[in-house]
N, C-alpha and C. Protein backbone atom coordinates (compact mmCIF):
# COMPACT_ATOMS: atom_id res chain seq x y z
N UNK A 1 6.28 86.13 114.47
CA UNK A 1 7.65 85.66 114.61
C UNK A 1 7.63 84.30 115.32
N UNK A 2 8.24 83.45 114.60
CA UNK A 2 8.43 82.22 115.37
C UNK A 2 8.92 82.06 116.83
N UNK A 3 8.75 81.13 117.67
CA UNK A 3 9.79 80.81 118.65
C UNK A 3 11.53 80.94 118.36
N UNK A 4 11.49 79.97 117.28
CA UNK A 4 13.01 79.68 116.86
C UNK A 4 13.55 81.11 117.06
N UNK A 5 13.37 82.10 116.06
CA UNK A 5 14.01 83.32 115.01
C UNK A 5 13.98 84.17 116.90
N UNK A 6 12.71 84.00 117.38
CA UNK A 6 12.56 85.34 118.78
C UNK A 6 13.66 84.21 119.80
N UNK A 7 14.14 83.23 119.66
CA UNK A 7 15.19 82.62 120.59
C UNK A 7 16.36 82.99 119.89
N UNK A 8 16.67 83.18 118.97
CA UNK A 8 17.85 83.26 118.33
C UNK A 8 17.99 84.88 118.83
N UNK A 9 17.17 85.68 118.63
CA UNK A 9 17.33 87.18 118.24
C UNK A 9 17.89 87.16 119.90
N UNK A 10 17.41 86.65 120.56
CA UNK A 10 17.28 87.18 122.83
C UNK A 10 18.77 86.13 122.67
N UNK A 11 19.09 85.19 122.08
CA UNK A 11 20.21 84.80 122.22
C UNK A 11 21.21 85.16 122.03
N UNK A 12 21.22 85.95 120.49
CA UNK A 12 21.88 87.22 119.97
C UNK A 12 22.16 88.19 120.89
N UNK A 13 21.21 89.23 121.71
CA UNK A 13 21.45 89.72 122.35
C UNK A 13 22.11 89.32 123.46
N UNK A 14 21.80 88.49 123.82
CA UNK A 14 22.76 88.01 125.66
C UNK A 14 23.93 87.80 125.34
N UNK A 15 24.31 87.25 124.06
CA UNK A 15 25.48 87.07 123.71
C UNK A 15 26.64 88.64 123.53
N UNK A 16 25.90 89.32 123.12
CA UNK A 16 26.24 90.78 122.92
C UNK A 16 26.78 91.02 124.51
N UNK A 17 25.59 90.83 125.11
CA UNK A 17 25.79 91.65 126.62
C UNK A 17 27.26 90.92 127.08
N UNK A 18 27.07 89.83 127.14
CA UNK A 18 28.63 89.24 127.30
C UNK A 18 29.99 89.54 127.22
N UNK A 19 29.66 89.68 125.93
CA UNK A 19 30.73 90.12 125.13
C UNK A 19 31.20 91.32 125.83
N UNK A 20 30.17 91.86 126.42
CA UNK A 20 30.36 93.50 126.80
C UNK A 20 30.91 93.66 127.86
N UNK A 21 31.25 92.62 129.09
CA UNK A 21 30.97 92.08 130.19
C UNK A 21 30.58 91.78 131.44
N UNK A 22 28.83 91.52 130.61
CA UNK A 22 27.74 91.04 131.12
C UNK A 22 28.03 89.36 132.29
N UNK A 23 28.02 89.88 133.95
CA UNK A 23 28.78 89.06 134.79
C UNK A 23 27.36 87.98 134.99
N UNK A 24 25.71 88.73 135.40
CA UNK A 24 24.74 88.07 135.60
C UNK A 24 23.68 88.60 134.91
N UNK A 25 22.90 87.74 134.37
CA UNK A 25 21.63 88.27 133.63
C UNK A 25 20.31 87.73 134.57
N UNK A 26 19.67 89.14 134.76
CA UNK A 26 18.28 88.53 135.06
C UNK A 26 17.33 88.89 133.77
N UNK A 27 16.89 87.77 133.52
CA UNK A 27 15.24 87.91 132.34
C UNK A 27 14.09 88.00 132.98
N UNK A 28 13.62 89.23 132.19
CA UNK A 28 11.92 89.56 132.87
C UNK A 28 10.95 89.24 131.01
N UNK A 29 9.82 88.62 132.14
CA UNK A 29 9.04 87.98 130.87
C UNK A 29 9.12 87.26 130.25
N UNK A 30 9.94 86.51 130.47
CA UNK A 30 10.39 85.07 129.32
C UNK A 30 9.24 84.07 130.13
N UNK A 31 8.39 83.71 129.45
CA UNK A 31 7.22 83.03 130.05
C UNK A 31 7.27 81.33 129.34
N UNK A 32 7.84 81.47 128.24
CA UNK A 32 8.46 80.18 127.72
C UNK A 32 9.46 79.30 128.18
N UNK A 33 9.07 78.22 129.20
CA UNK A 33 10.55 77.06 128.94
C UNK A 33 11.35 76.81 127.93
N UNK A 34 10.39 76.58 126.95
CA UNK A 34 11.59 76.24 126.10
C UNK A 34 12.36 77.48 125.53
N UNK A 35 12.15 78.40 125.29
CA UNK A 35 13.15 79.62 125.52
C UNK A 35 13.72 79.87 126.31
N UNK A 36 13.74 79.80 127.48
CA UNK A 36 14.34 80.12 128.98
C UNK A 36 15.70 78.99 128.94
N UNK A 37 14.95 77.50 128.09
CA UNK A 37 15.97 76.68 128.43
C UNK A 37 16.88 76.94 127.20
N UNK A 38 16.95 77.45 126.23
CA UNK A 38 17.33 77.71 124.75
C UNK A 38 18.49 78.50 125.05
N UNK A 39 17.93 79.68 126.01
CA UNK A 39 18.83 80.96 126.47
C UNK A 39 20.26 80.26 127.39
N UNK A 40 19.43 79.49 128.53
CA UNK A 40 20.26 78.86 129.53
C UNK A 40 21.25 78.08 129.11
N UNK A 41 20.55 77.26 128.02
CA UNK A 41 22.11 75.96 127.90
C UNK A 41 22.90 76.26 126.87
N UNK A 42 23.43 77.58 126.19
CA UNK A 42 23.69 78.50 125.22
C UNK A 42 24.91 79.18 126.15
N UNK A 43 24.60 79.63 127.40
CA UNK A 43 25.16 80.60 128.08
C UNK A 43 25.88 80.14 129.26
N UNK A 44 27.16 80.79 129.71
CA UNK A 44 27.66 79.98 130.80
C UNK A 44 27.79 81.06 131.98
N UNK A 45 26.73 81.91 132.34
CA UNK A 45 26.76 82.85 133.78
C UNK A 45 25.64 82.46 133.94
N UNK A 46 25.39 82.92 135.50
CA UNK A 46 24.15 82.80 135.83
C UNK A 46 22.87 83.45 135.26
N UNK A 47 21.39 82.99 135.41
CA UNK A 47 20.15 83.81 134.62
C UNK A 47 19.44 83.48 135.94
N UNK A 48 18.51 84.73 136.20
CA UNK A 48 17.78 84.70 137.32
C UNK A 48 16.79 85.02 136.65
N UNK A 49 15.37 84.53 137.28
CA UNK A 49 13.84 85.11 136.64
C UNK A 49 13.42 86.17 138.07
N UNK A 50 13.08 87.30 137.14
CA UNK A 50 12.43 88.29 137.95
C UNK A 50 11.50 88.63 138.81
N UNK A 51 10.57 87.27 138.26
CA UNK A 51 9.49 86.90 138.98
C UNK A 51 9.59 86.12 139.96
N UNK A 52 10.45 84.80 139.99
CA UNK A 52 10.80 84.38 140.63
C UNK A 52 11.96 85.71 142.09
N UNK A 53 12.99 86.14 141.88
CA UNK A 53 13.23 87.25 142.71
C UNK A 53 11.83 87.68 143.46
N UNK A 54 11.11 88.82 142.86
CA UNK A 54 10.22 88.94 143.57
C UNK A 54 9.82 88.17 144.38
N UNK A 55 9.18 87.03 144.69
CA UNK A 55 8.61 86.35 145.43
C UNK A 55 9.14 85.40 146.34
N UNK A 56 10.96 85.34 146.02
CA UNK A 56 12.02 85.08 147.21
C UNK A 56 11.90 86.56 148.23
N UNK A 57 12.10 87.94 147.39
CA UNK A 57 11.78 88.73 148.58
C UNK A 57 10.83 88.83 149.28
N UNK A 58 9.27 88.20 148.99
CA UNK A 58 8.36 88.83 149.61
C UNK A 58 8.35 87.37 150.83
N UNK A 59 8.83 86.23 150.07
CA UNK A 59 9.05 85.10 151.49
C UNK A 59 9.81 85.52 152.41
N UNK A 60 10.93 85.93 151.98
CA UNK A 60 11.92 86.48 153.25
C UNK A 60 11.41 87.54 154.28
N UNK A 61 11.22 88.84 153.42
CA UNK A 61 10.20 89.72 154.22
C UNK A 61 9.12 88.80 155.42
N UNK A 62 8.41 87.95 154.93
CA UNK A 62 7.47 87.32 155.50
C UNK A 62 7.59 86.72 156.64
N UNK A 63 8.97 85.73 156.18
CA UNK A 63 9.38 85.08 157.41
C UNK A 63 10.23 85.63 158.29
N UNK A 64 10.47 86.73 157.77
CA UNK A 64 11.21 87.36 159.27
C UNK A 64 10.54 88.66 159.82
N UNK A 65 8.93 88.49 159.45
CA UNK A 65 7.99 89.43 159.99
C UNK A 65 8.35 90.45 159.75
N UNK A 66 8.75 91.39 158.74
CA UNK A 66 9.10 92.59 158.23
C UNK A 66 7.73 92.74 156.97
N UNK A 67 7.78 94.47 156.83
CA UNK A 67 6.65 94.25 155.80
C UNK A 67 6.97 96.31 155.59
N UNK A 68 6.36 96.58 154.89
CA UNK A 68 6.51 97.99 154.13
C UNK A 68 7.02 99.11 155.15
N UNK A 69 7.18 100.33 154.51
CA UNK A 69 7.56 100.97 155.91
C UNK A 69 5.75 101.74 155.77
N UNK A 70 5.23 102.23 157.39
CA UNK A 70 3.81 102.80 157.60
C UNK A 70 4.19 103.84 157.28
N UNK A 71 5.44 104.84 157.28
CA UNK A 71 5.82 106.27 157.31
C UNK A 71 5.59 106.40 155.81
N UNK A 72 5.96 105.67 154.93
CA UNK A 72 6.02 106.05 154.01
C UNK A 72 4.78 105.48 152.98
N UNK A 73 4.21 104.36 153.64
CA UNK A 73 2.59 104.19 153.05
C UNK A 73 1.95 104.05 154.21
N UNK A 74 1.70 104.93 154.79
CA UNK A 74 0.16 104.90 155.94
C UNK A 74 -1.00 104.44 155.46
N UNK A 75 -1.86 103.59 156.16
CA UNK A 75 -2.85 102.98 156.08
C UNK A 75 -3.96 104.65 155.55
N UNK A 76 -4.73 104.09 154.29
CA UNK A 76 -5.64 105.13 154.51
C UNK A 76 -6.44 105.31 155.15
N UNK A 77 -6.46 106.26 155.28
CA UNK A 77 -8.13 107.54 156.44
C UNK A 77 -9.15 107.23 155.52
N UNK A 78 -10.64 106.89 156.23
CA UNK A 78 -11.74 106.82 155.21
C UNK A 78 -12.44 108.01 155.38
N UNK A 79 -13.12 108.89 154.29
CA UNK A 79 -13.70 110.55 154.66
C UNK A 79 -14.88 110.09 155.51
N UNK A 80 -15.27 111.04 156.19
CA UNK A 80 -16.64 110.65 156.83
C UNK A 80 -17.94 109.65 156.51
N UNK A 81 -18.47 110.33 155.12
CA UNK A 81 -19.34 109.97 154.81
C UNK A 81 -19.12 108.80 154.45
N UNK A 82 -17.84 108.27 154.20
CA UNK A 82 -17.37 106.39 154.02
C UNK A 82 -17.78 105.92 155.08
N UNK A 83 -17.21 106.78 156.36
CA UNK A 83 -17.38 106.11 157.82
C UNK A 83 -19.04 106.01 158.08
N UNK A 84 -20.02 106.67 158.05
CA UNK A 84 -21.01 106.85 158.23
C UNK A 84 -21.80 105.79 157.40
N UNK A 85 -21.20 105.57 155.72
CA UNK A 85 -21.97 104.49 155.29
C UNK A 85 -21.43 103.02 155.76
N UNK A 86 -20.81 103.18 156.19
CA UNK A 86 -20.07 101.21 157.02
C UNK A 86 -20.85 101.44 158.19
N UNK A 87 -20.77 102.76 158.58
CA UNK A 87 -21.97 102.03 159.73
C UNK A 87 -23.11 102.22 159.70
N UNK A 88 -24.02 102.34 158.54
CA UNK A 88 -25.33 102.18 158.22
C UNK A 88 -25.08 100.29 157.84
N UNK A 89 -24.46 100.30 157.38
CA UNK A 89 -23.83 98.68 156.53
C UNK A 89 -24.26 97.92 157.89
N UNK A 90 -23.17 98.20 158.92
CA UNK A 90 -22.91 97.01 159.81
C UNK A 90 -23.97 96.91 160.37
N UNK A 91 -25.20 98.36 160.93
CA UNK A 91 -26.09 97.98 161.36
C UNK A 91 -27.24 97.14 161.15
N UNK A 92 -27.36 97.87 159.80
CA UNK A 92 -27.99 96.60 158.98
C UNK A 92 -28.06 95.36 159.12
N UNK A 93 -26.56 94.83 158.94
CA UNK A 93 -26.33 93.29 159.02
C UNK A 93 -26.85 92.76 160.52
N UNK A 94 -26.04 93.57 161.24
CA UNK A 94 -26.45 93.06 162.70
C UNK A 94 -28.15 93.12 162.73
N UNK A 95 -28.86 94.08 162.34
CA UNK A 95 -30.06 93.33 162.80
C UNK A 95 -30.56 92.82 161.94
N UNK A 96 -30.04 91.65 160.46
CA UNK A 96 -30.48 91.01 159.94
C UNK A 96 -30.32 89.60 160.27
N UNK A 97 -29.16 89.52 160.74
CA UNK A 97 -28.46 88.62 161.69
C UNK A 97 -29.41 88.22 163.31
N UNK A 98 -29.53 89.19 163.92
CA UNK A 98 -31.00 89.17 164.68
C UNK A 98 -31.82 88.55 164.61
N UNK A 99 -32.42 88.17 163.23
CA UNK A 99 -33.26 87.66 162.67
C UNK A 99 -33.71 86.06 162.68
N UNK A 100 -32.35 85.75 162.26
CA UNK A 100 -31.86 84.46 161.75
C UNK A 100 -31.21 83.86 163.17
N UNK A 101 -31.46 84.66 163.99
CA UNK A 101 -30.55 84.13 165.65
C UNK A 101 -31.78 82.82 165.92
């Protein structure tokens, strides 16, 4: 399918949603400018990219030092024998490190 015919068809549709009354559209996956801009100067509400969203929330989160809740994703527990092989690991290093002192 061409660009043209797959801009026409997503244009088709938004136009639908409108009609319906569709106040804001966000598009996920439109990875094309020139579709994005095809859609945009066609349409007179706002269009937000999804991707873009995402990554306004994760700045905000960021800058105001907020971040997941721990209750509801706790850091994982490693089983023993994980624990036991990191510290065969670290010893290792340290006295390879020894070495090279």
């Amino acid at each position: 399918m061409s660009k043209e015919l797959e801009g026409e068809k997503i244009l088709l549709e938004v136009q639908n949603a409108i009609a319906k009354g569709t106040e804001i559209l966000i598009i996920d996956g439109v990875n094309d400018p020139e579709l994005f801009e095809l859609i945009h100067s066609n349409i007179r509400i706002p269009i937000l990219d999804s991707i873009c969203i995402a990554l306004k929330i994760a700045e905000i989160m960021h800058s105001l030092k907020l971040s997941h809740s721990k209750l509801s994703y706790p850091k994982p527990t490693l089983p023993a024998y994980h624990k036991k092989r990191i510290k065969k690991l670290t010893d290792a290093l340290k006295k390879s490190m020894l070495l090279y002192t």
